[in-house]
N, C-alpha and C. Protein backbone atom coordinates (compact mmCIF):
# COMPACT_ATOMS: atom_id res chain seq x y z
N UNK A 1 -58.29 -15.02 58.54
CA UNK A 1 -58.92 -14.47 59.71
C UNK A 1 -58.08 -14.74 60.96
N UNK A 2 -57.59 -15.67 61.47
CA UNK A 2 -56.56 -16.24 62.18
C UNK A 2 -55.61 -15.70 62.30
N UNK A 3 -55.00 -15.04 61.74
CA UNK A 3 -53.89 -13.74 61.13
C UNK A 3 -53.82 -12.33 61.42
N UNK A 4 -55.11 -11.95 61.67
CA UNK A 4 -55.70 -11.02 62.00
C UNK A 4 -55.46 -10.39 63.18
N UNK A 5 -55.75 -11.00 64.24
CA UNK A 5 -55.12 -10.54 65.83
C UNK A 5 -53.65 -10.44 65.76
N UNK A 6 -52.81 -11.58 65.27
CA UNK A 6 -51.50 -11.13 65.56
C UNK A 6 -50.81 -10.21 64.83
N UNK A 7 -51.34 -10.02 63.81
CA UNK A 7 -50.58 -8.74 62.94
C UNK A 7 -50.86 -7.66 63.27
N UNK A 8 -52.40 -7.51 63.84
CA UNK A 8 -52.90 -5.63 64.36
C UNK A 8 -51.78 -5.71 65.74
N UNK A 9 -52.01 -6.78 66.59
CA UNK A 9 -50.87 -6.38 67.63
C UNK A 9 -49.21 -5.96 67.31
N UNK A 10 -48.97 -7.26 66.17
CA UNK A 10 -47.26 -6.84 65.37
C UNK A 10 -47.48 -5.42 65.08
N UNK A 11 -48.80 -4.27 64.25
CA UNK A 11 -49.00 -3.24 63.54
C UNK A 11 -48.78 -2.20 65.17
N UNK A 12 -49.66 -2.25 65.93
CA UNK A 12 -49.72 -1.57 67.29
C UNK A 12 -48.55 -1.50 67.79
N UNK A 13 -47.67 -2.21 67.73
CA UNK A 13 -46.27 -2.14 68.55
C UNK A 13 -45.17 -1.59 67.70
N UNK A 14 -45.54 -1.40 66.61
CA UNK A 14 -44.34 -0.15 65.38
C UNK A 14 -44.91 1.31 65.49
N UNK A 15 -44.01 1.77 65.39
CA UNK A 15 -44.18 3.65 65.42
C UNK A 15 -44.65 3.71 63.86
N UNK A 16 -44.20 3.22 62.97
CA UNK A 16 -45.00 3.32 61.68
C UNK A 16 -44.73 1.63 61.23
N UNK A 17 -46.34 1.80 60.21
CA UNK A 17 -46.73 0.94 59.66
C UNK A 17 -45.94 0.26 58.71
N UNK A 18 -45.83 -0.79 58.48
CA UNK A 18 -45.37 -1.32 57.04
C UNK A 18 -46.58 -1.69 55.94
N UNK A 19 -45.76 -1.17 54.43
CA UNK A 19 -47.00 -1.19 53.50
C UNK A 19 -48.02 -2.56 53.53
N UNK A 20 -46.82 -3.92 53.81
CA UNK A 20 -47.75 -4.95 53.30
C UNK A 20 -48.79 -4.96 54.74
N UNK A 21 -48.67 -4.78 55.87
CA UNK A 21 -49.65 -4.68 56.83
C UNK A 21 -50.77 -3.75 56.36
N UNK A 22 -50.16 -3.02 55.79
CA UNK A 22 -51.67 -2.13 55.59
C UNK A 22 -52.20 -2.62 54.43
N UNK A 23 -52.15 -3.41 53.32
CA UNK A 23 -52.59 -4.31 52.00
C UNK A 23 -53.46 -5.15 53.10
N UNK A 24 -52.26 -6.06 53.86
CA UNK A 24 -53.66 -7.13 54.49
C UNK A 24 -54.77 -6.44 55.48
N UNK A 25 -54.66 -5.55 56.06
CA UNK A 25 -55.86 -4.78 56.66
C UNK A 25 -56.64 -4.71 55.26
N UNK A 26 -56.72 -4.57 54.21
CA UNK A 26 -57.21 -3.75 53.31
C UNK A 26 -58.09 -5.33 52.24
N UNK A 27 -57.18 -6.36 52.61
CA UNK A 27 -57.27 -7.36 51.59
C UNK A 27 -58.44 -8.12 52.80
N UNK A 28 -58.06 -7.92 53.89
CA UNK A 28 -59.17 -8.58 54.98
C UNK A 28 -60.47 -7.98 55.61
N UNK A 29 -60.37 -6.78 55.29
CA UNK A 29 -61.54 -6.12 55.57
C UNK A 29 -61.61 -5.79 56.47
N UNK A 30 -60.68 -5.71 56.99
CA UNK A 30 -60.27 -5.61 58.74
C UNK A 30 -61.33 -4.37 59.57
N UNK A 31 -62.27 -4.27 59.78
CA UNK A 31 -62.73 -3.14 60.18
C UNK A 31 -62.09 -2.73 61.29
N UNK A 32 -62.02 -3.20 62.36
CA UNK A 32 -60.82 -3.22 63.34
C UNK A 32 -59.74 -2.52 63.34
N UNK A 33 -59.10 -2.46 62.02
CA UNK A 33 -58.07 -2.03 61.56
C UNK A 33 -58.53 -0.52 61.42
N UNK A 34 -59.36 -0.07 60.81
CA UNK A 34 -59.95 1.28 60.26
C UNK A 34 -59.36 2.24 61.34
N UNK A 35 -59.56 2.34 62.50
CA UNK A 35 -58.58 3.64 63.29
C UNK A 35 -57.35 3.82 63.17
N UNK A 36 -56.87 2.71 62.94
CA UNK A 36 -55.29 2.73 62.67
C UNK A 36 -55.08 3.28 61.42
N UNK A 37 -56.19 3.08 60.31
CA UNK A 37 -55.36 3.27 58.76
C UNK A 37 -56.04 4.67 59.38
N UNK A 38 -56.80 5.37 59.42
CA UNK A 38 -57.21 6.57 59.63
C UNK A 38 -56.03 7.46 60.64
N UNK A 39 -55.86 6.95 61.59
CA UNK A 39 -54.61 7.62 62.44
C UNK A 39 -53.08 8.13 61.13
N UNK A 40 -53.02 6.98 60.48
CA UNK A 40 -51.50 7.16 59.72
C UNK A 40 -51.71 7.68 58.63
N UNK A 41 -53.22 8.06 57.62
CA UNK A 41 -53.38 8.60 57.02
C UNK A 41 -54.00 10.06 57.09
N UNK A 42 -53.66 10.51 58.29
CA UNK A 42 -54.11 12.05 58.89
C UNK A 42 -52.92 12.26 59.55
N UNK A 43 -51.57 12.37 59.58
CA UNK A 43 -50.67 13.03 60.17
C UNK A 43 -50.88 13.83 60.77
N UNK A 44 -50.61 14.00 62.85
CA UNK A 44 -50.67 15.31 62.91
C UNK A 44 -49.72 15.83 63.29
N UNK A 45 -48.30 15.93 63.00
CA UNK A 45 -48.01 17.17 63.03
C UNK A 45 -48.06 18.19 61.74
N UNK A 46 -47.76 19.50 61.90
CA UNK A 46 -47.80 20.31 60.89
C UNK A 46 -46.89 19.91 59.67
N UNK A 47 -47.10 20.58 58.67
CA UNK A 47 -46.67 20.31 57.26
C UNK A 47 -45.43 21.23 57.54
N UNK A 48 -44.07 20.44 56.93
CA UNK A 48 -43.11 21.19 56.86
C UNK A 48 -42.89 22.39 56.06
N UNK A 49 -41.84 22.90 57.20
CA UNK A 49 -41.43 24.77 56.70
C UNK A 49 -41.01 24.74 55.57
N UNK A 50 -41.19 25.77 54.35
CA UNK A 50 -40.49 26.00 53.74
C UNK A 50 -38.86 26.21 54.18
N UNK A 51 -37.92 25.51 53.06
CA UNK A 51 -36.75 25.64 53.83
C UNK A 51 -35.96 24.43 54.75
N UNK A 52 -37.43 23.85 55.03
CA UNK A 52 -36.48 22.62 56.01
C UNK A 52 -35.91 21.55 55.71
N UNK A 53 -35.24 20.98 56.51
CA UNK A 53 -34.04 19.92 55.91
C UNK A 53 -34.22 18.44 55.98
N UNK A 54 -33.58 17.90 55.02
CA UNK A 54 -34.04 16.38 55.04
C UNK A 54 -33.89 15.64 56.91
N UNK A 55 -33.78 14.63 56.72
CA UNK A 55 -35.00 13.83 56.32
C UNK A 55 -36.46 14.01 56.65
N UNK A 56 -37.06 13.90 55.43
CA UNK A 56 -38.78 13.96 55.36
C UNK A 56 -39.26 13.05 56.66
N UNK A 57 -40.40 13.40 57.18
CA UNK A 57 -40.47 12.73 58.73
C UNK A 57 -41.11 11.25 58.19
N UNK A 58 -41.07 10.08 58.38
CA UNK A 58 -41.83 9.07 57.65
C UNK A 58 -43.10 8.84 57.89
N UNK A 59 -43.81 10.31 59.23
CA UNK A 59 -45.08 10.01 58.87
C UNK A 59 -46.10 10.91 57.81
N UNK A 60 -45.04 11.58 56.99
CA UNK A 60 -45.66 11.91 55.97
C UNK A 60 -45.36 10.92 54.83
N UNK A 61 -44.77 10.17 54.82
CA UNK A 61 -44.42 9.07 53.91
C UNK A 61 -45.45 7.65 53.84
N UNK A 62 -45.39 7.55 55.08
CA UNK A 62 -46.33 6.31 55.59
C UNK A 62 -47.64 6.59 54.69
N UNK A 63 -47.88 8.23 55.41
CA UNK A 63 -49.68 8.63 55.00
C UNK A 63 -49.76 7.90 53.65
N UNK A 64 -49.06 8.14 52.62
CA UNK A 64 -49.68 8.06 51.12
C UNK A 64 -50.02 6.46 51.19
N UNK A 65 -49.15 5.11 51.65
CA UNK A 65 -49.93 4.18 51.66
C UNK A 65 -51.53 4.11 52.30
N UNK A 66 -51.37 4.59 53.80
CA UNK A 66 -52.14 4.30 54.53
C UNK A 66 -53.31 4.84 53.80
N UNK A 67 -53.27 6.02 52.84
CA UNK A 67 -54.67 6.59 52.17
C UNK A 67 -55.00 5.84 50.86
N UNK A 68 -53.86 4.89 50.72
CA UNK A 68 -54.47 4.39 49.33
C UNK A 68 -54.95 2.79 50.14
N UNK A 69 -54.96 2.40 51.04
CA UNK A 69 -55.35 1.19 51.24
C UNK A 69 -56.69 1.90 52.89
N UNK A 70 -56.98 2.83 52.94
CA UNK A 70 -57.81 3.63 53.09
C UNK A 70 -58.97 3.50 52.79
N UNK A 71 -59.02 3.91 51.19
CA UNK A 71 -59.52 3.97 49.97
C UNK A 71 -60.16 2.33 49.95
N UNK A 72 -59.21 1.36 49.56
CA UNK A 72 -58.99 0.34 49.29
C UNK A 72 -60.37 -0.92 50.41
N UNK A 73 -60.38 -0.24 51.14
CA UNK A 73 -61.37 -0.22 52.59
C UNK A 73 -62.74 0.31 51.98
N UNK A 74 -63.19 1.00 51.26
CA UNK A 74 -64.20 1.47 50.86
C UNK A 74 -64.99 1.76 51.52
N UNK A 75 -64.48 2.89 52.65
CA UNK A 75 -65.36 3.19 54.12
C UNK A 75 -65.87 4.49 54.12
N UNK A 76 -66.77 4.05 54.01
CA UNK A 76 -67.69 6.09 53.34
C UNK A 76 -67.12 6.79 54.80
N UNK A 77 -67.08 6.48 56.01
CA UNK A 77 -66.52 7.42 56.88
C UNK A 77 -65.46 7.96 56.87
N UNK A 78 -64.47 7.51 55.30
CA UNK A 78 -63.37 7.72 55.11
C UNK A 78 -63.43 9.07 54.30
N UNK A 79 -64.27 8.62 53.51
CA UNK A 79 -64.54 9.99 52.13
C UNK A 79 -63.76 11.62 52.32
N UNK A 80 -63.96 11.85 54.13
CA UNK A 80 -63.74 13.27 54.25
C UNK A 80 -62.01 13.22 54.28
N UNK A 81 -61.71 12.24 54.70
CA UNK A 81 -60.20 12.25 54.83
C UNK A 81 -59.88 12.34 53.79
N UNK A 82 -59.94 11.82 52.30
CA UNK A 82 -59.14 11.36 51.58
C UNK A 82 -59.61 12.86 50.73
N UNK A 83 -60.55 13.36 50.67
CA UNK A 83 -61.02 14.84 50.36
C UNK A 83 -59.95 15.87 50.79
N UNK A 84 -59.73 15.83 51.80
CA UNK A 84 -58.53 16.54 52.75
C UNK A 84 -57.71 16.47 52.18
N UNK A 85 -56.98 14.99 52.01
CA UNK A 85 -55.89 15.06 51.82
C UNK A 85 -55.18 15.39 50.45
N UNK A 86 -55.89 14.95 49.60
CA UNK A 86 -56.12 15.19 48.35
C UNK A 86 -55.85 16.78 47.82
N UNK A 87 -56.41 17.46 48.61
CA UNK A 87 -56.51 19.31 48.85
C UNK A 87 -55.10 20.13 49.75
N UNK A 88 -54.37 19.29 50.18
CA UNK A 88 -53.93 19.52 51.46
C UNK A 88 -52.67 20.53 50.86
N UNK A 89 -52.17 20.80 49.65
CA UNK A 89 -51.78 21.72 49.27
C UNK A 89 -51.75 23.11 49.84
N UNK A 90 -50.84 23.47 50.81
CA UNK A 90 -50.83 24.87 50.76
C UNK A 90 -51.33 25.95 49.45
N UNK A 91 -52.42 26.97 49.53
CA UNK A 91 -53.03 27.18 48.26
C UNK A 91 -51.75 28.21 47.48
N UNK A 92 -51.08 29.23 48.15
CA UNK A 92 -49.72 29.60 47.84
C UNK A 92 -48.75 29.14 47.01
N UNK A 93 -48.40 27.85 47.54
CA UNK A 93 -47.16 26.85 47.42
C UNK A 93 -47.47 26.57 45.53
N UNK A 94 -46.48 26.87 45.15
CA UNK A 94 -45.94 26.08 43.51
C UNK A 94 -45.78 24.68 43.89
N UNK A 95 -46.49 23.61 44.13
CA UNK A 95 -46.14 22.06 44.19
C UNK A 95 -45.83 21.51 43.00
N UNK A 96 -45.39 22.48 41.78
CA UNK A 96 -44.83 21.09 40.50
C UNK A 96 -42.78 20.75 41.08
N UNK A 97 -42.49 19.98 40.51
CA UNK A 97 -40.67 19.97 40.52
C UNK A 97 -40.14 20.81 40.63
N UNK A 98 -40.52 22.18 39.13
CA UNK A 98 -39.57 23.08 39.01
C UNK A 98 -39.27 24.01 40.27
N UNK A 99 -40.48 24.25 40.50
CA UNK A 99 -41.05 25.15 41.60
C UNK A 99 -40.39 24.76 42.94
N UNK A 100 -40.57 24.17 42.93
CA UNK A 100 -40.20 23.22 44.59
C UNK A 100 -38.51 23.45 44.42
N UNK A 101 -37.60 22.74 43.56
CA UNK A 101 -36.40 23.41 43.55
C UNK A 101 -36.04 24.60 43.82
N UNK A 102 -36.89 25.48 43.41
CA UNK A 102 -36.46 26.84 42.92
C UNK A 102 -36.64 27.40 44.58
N UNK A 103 -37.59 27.01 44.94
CA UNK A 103 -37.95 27.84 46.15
C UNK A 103 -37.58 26.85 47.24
N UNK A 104 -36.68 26.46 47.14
CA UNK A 104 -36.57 25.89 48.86
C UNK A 104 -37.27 24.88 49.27
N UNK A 105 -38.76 24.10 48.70
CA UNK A 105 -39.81 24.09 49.70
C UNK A 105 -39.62 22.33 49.22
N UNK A 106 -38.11 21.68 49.29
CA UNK A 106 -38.81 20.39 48.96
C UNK A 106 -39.48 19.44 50.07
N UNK A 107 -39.00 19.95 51.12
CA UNK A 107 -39.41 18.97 52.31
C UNK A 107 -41.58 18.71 52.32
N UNK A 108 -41.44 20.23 52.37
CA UNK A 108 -42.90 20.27 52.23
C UNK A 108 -43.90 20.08 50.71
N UNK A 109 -42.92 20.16 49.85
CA UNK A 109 -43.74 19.56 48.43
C UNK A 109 -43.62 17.77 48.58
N UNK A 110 -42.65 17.47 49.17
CA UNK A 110 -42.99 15.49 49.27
C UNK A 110 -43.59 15.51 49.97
N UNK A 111 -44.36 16.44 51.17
CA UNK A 111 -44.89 16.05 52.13
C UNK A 111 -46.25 15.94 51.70
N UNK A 112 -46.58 16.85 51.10
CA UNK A 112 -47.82 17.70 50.08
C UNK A 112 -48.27 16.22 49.18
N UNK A 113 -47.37 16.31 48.06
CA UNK A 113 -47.31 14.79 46.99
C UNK A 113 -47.53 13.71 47.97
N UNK A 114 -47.09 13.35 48.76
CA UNK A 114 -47.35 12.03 49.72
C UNK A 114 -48.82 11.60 49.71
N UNK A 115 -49.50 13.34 50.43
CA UNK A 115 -50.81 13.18 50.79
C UNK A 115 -51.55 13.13 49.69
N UNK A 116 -51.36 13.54 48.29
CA UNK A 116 -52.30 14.08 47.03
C UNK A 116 -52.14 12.67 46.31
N UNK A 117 -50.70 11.82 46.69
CA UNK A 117 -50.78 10.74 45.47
C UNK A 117 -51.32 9.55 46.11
N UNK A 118 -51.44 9.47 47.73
CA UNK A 118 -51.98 8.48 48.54
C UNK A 118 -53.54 8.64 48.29
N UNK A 119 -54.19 10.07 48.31
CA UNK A 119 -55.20 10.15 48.14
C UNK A 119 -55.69 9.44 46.89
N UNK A 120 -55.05 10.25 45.91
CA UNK A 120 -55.63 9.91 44.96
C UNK A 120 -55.53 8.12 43.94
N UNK A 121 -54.89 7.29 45.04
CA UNK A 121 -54.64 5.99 45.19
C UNK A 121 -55.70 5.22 45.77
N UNK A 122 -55.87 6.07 47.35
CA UNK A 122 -57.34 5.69 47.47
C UNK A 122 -58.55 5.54 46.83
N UNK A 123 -58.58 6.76 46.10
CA UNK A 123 -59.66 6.56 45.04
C UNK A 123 -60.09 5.66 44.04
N UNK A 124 -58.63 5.71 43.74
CA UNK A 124 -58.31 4.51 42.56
C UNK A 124 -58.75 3.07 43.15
N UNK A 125 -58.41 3.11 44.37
CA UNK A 125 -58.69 1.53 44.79
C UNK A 125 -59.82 1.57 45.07
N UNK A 126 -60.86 2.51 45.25
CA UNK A 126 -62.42 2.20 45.80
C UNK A 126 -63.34 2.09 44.57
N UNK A 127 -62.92 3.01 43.39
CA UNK A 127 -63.00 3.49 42.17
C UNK A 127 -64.64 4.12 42.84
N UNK A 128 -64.34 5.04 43.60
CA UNK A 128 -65.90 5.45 43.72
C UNK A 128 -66.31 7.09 42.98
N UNK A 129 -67.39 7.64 42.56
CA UNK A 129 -67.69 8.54 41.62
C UNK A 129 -67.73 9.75 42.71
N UNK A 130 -67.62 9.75 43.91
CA UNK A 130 -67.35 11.12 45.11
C UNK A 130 -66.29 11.34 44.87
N UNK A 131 -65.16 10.94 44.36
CA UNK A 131 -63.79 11.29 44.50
C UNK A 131 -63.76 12.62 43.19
N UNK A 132 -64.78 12.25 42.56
CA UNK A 132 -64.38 13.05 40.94
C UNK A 132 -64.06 14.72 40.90
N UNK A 133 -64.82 14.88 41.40
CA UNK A 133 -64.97 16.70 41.82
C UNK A 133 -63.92 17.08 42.11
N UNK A 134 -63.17 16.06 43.48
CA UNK A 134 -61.38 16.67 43.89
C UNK A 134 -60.26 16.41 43.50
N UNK A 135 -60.79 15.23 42.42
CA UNK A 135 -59.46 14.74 41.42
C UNK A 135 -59.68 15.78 40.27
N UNK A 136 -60.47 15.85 39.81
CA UNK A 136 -60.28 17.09 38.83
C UNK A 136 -59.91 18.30 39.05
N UNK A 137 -60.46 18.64 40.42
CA UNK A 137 -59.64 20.10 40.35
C UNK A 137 -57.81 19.88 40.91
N UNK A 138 -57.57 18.35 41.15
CA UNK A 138 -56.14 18.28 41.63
C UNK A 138 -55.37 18.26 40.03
N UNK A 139 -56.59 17.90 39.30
CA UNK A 139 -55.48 17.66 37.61
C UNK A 139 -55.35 18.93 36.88
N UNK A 140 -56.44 19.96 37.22
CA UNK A 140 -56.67 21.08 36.69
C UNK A 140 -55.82 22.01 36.66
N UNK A 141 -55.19 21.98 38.33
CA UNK A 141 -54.70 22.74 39.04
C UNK A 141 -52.61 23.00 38.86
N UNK A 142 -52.47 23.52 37.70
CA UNK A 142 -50.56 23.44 37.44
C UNK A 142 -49.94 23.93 38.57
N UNK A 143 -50.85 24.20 40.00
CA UNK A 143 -49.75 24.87 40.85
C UNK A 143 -49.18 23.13 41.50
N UNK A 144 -50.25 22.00 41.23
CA UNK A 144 -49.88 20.52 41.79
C UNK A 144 -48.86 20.16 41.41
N UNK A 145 -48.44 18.74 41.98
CA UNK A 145 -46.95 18.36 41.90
C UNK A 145 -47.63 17.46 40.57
N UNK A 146 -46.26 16.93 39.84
CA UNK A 146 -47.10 16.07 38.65
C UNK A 146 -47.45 15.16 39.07
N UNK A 147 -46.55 14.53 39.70
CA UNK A 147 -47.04 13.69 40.12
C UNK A 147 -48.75 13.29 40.78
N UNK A 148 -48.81 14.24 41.40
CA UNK A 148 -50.72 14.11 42.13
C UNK A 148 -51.67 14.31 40.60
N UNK A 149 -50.78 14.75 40.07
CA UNK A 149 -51.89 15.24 38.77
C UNK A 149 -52.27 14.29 37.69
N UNK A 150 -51.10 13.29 37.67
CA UNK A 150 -51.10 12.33 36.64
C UNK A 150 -51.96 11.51 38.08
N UNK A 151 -51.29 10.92 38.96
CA UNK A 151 -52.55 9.68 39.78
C UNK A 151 -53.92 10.20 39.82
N UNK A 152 -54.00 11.56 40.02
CA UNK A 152 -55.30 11.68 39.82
C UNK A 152 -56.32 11.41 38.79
N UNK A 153 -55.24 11.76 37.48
CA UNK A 153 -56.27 11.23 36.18
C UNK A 153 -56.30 9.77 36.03
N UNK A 154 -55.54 9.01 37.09
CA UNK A 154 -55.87 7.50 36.59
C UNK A 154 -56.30 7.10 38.01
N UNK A 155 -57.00 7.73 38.89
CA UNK A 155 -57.78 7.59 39.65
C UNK A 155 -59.41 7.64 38.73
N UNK A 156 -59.14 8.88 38.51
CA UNK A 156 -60.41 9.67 37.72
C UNK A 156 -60.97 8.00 36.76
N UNK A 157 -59.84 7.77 35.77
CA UNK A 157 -60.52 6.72 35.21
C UNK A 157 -60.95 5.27 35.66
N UNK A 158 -60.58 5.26 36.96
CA UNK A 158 -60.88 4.40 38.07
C UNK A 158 -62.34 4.31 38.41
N UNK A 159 -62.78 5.31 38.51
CA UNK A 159 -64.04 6.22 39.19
C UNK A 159 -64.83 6.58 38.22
N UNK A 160 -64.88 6.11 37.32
CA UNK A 160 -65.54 7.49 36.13
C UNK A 160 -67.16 6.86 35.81
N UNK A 161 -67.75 6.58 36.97
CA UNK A 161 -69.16 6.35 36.93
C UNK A 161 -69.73 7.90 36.78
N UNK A 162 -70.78 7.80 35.97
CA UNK A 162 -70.97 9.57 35.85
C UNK A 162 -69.99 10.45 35.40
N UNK A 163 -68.71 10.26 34.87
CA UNK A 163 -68.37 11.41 34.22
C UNK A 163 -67.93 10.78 32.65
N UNK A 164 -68.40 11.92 32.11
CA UNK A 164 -68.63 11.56 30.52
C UNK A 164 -66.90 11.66 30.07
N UNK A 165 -66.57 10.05 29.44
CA UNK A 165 -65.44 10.64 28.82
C UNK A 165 -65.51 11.77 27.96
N UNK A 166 -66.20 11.62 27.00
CA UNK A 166 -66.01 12.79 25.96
C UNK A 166 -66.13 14.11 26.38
N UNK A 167 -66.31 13.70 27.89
CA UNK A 167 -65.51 15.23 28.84
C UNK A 167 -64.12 15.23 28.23
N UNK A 168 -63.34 14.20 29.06
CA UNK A 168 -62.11 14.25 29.01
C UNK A 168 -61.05 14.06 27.92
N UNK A 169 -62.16 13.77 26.48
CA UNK A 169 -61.59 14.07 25.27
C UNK A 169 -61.54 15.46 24.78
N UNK A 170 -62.70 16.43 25.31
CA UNK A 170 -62.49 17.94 25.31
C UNK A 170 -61.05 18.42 25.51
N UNK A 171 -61.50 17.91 27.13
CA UNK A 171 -60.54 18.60 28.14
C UNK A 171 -59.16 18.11 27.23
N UNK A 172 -58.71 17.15 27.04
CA UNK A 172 -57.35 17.04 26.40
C UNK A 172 -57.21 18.13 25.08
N UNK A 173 -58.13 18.42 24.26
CA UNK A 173 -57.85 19.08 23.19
C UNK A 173 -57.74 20.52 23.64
N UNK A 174 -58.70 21.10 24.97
CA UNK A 174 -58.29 22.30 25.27
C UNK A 174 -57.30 22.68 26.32
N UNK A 175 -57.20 21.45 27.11
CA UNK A 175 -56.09 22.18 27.94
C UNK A 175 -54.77 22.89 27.83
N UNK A 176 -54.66 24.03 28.52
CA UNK A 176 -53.75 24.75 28.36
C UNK A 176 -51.79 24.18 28.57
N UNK A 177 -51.70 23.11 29.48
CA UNK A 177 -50.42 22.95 30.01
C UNK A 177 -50.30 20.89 30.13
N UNK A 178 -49.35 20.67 29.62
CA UNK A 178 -48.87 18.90 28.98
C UNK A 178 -49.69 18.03 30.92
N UNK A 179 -49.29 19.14 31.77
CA UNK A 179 -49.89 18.17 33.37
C UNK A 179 -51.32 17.90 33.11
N UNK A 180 -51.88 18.46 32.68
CA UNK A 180 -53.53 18.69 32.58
C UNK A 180 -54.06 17.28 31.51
N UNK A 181 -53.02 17.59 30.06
CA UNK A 181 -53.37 16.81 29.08
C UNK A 181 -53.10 15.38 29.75
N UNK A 182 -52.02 15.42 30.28
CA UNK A 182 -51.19 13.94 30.55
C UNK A 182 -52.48 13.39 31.94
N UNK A 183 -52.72 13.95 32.46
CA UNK A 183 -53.82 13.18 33.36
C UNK A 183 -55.11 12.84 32.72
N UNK A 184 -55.87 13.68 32.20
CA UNK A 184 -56.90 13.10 31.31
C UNK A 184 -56.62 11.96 30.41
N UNK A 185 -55.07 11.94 29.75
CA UNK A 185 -54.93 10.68 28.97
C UNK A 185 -54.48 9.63 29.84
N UNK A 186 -54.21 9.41 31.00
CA UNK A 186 -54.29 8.68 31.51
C UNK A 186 -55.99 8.08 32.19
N UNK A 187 -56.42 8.80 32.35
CA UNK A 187 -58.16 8.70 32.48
C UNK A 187 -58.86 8.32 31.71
N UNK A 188 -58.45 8.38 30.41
CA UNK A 188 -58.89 7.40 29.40
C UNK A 188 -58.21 6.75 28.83
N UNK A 189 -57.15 6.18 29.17
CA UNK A 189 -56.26 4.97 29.45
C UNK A 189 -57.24 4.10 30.11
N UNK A 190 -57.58 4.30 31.50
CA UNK A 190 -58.36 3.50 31.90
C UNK A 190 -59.93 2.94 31.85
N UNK A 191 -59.94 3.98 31.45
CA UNK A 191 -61.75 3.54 31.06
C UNK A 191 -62.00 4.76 29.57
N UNK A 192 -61.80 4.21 28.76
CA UNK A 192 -62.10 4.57 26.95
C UNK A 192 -63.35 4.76 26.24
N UNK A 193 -64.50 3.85 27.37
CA UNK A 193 -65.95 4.06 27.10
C UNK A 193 -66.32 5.65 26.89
């Protein structure tokens, strides 16, 4: 607790956060802290152009901690953010690897993945059963990066109050594409009940 004042001031005086500052906000309960993790986990400027050039800005980089220790906070006033971000996919945009090569768009597919794998980190760390609805349609969804698709299914099994595995033993036998299968088996990786 003692620790507390001088690190939000050390945190206040950086243009971006460092991860382990945002763990101890997260490990202390810092409520205090909550505008700040909310500020760095809502980026505002716009999502990069297709086309544009490195370097990725680091406050799309930052976000993905700041939403998994967010999460980690277990602050229902948080819920809508991490919903957002989670979604924040241009609905257009191909966000897997191949895609993103092919078309130009890597600046804005890490920017995209940042927000979808922070989110879905958050989740993981709150393990709460609201998250389920937008992690599934992030695992469902092959236009996602794999990355968001696999954290999401081991978010999912994080969270899986109310959802029936032997959902997600279906879902593995019918899904159409290995991103879909590979997140559900990671979802019951974590919770097998």
């Amino acid at each position: 607790k003692a620790a507390y004042e001088p690190v939000k001031k050390w945190a206040a005086s950086k243009p971006q956060p460092h991860d382990t500052m945002l763990r101890f906000f997260a490990a202390t309960e810092s409520v205090d802290a909550l505008p700040l993790l909310r500020k760095w986990a809502s980026p505002t400027q716009p999502l990069p152009k297709p086309g544009a050039q490195p370097p990725l800005s680091m406050e799309w980089i930052n976000a993905e901690s700041a939403l998994r220790y967010l999460g980690a906070m277990k602050d229902a006033a948080s819920v809508k953010t991490l919903e957002t971000q989670l979604a924040r996919r241009p609905p257009k945009l191909a966000g897997n690897n191949e895609a993103l090569a092919a078309n130009g768009s890597a600046m804005l597919g890490m920017a995209v993945r940042s927000l979808a794998v922070g989110a879905a980190h958050g989740w993981a760390e709150w393990g709460d059963p609201r998250g389920q609805g937008a992690l599934v349609k992030v695992i469902e969804d092959p236009m996602n990066h794999e990355d968001a698709r696999r954290e999401a299914g081991i978010a999912l099994g994080w969270s899986t109050q109310g959802f029936a595995m032997p959902d997600a033993i279906f879902k593995i036998k019918t899904a159409k594409d290995l991103g879909t299968k590979t997140a559900y088996l990671e979802a019951l990786a974590r919770n097998p009940s």
